[in-house]
N, C-alpha and C. Protein backbone atom coordinates (compact mmCIF):
# COMPACT_ATOMS: atom_id res chain seq x y z
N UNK A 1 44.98 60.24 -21.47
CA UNK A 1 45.41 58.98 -22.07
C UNK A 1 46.80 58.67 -21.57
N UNK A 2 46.86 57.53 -20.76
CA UNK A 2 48.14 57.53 -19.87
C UNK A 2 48.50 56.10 -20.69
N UNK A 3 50.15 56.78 -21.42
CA UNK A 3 50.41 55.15 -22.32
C UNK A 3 51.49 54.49 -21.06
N UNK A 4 50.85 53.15 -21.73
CA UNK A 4 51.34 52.18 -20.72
C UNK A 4 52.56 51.20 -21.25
N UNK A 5 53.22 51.04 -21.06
CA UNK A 5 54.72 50.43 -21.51
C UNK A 5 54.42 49.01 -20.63
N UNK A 6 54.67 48.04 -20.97
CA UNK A 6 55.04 46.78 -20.31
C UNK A 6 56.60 46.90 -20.29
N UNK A 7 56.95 46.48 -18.94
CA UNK A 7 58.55 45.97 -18.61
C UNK A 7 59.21 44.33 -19.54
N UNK A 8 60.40 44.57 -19.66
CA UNK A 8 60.54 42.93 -20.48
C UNK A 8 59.88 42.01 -19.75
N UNK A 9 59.71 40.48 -21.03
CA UNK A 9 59.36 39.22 -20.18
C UNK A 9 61.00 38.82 -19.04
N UNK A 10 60.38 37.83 -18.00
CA UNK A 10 60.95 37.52 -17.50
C UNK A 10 61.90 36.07 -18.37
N UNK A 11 62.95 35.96 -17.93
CA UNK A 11 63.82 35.96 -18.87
C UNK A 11 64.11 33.62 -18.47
N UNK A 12 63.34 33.25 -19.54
CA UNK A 12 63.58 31.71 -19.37
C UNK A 12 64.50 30.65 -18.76
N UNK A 13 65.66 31.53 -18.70
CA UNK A 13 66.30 30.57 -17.94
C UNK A 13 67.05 30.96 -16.19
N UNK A 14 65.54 30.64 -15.60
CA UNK A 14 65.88 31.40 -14.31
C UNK A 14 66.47 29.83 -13.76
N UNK A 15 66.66 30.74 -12.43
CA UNK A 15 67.04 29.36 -11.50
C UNK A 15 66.70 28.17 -11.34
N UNK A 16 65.08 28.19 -12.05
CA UNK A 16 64.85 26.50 -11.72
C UNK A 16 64.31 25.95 -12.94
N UNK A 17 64.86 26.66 -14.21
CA UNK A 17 65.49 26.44 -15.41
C UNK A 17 64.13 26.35 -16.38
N UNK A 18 62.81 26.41 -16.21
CA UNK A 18 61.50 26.55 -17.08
C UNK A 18 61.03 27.96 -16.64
N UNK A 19 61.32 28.90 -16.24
CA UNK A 19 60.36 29.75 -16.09
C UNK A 19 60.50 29.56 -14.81
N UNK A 20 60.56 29.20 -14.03
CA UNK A 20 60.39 28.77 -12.51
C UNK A 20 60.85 29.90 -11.87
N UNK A 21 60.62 30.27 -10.41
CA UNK A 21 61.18 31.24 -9.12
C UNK A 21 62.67 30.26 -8.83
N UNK A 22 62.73 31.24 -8.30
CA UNK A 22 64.25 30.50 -7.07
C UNK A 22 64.10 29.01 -6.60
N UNK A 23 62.57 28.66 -5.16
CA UNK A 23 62.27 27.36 -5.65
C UNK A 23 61.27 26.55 -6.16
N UNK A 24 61.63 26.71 -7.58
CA UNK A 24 60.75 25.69 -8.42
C UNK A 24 59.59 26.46 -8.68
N UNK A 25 58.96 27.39 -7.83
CA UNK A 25 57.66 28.29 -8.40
C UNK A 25 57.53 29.07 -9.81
N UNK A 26 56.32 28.39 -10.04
CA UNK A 26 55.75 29.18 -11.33
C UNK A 26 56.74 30.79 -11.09
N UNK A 27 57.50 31.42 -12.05
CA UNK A 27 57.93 32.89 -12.47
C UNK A 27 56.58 34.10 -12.07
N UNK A 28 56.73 34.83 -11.92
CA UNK A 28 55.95 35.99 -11.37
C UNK A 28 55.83 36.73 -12.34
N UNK A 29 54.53 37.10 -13.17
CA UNK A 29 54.75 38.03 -14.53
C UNK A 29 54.96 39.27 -13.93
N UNK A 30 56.17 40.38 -14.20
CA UNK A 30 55.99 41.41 -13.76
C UNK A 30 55.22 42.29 -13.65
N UNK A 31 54.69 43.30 -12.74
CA UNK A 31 53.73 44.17 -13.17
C UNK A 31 53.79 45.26 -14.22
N UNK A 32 52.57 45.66 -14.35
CA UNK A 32 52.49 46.46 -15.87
C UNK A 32 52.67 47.97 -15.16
N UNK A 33 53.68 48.68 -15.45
CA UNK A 33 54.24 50.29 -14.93
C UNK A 33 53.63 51.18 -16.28
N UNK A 34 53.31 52.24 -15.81
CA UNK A 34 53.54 53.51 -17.16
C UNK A 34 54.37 54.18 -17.05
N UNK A 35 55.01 54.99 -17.92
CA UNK A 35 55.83 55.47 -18.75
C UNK A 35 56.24 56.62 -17.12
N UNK A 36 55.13 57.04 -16.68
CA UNK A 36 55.55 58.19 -15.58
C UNK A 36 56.31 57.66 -14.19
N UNK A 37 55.73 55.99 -13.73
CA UNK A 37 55.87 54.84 -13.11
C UNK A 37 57.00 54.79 -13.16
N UNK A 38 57.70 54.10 -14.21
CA UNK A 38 58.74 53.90 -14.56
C UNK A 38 60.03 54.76 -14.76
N UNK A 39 59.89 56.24 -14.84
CA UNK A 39 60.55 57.36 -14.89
C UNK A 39 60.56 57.75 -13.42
N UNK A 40 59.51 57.75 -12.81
CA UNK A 40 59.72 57.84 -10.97
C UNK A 40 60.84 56.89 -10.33
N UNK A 41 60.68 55.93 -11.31
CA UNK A 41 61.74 54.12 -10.35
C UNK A 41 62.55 54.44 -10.99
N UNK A 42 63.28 55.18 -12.27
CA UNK A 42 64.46 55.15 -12.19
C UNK A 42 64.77 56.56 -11.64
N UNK A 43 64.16 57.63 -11.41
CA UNK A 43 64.74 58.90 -10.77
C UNK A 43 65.23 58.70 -9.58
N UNK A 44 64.70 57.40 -8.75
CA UNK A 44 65.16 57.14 -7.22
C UNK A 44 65.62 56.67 -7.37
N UNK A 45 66.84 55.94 -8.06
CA UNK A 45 67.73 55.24 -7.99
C UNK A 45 69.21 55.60 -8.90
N UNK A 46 68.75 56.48 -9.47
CA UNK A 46 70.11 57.43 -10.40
C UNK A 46 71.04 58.13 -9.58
N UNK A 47 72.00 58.02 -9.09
CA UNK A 47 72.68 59.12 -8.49
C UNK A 47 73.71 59.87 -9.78
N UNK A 48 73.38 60.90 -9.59
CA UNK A 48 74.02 61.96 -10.27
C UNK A 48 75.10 62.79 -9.90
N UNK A 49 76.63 62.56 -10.25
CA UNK A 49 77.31 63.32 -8.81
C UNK A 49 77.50 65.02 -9.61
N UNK A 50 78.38 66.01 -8.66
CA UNK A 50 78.27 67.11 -9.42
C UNK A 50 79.27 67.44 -10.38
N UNK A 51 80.70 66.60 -10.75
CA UNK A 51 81.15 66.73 -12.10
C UNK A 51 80.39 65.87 -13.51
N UNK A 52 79.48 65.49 -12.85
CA UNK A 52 78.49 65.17 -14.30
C UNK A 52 77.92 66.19 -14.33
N UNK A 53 77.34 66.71 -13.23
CA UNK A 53 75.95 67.75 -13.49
C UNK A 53 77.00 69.24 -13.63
N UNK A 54 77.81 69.10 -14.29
CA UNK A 54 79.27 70.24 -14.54
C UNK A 54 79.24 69.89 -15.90
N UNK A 55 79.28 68.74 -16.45
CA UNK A 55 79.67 68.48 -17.79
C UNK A 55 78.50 68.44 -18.40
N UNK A 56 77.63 68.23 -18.15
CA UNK A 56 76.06 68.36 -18.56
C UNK A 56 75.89 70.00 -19.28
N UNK A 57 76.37 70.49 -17.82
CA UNK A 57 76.00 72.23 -18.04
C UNK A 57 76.54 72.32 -19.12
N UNK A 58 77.92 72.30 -19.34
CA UNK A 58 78.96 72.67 -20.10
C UNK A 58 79.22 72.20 -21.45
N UNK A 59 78.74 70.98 -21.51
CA UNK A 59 77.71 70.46 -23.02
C UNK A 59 76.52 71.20 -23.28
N UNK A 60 75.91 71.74 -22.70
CA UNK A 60 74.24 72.59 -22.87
C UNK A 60 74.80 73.99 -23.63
N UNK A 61 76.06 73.98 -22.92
CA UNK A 61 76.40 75.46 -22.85
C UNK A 61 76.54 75.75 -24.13
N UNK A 62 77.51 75.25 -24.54
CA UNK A 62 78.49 74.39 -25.82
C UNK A 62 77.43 74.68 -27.25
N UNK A 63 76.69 73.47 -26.98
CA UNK A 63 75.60 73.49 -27.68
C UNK A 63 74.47 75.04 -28.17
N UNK A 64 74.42 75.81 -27.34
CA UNK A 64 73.61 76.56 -27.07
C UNK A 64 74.60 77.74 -28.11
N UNK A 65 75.78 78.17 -27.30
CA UNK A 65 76.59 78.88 -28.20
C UNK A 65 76.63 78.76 -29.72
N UNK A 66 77.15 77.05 -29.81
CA UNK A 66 77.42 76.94 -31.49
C UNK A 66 75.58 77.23 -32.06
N UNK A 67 74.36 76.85 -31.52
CA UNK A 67 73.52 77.91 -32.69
C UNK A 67 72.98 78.86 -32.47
N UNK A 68 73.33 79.71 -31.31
CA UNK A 68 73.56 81.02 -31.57
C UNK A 68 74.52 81.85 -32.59
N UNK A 69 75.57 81.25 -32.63
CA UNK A 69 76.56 82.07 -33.58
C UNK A 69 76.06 81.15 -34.96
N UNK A 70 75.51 80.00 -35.62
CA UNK A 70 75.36 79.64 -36.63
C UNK A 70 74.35 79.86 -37.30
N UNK A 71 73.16 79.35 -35.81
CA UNK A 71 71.66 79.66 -36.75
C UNK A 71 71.11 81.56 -36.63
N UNK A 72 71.65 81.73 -35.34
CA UNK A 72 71.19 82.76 -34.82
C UNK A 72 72.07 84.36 -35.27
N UNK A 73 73.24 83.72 -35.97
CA UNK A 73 74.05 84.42 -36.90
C UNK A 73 74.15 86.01 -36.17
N UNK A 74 74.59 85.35 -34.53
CA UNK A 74 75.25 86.17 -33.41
C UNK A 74 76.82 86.33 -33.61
N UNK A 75 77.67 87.45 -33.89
CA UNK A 75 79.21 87.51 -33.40
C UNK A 75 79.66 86.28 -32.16
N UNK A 76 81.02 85.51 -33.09
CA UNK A 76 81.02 84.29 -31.55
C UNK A 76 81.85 85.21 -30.79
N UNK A 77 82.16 86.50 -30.75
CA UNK A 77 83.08 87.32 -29.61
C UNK A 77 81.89 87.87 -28.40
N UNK A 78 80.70 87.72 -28.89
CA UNK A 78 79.32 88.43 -28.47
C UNK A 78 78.47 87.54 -27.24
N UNK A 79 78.42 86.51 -27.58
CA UNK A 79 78.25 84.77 -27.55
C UNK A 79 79.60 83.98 -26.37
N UNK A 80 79.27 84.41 -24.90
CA UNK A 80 80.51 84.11 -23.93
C UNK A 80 79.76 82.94 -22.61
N UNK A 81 80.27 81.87 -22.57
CA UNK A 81 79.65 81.46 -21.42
C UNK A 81 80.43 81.42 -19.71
N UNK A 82 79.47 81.37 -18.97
CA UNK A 82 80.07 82.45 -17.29
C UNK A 82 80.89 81.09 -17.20
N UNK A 83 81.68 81.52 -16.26
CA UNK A 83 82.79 80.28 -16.04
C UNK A 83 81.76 79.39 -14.99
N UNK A 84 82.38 78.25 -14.13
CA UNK A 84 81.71 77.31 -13.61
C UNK A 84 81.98 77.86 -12.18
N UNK A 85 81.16 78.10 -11.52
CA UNK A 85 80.75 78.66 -10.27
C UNK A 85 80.40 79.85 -9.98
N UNK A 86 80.21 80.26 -11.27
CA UNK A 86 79.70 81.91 -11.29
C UNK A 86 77.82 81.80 -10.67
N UNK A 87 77.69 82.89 -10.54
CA UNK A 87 76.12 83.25 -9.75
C UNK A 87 75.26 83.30 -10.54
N UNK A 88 74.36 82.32 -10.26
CA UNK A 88 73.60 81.83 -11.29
C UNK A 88 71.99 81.89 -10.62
N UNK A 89 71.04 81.71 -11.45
CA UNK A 89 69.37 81.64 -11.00
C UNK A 89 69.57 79.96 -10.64
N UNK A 90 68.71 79.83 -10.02
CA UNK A 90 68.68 78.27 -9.59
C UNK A 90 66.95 77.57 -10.48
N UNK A 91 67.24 76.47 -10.75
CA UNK A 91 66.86 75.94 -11.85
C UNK A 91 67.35 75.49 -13.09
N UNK A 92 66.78 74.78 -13.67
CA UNK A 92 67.22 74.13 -14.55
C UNK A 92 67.00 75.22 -15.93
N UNK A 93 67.46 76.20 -15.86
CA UNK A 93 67.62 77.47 -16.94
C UNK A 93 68.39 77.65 -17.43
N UNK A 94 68.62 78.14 -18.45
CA UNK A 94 69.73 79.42 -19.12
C UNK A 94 69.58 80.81 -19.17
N UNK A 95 70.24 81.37 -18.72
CA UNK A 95 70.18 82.90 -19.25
C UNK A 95 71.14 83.16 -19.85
N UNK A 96 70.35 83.72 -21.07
CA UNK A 96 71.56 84.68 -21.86
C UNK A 96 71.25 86.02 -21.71
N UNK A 97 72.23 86.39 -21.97
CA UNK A 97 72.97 88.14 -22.20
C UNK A 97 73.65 88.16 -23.09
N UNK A 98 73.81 89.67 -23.98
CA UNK A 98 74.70 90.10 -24.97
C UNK A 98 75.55 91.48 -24.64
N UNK A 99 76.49 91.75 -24.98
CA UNK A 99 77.68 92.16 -24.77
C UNK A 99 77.53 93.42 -26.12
């Protein structure tokens, strides 16, 4: 069951001021994308540079720590994250270790 999302309507006051194209043509209803469609068209067009994909980590990290030591009612001296360029598995993972 592949759900299907419609994109917005095209937006009334185009260039040739009813609905119209650029000239004067009937508006073009956009096509109908799904949800996977639409997640492909924006993955090719996102650039991501690598002090986001630094602050990303480092929010995950963050996150990950505070419920370990809250829910997981770990020592926060126990609970250390590797600094930023340390040797890491490649993927979108975490590994933990305890001390």
């Amino acid at each position: 069951a592949r759900e299907k999302i419609e994109p917005p309507a095209p937006a009334a006051s185009s260039p040739g001021g009813k609905g119209e194209g650029a000239k004067g043509e009937p508006a073009k209803a956009a096509p109908e994308l799904t949800a996977a469609e639409m997640e492909a068209l924006l993955l090719a067009r996102i650039e991501v540079g690598e002090a986001q994909l630094r602050e990303l980590a480092r929010k995950r990290g963050d996150g990950a720590r505070t419920w370990l030591v809250a829910e997981g009612r770990l020592p926060a001296e126990r609970v250390v994250m590797a600094p930023p360029g340390a040797e890491t598995a490649q993927g979108a993972r975490v590994a933990f270790a305890l001390r």
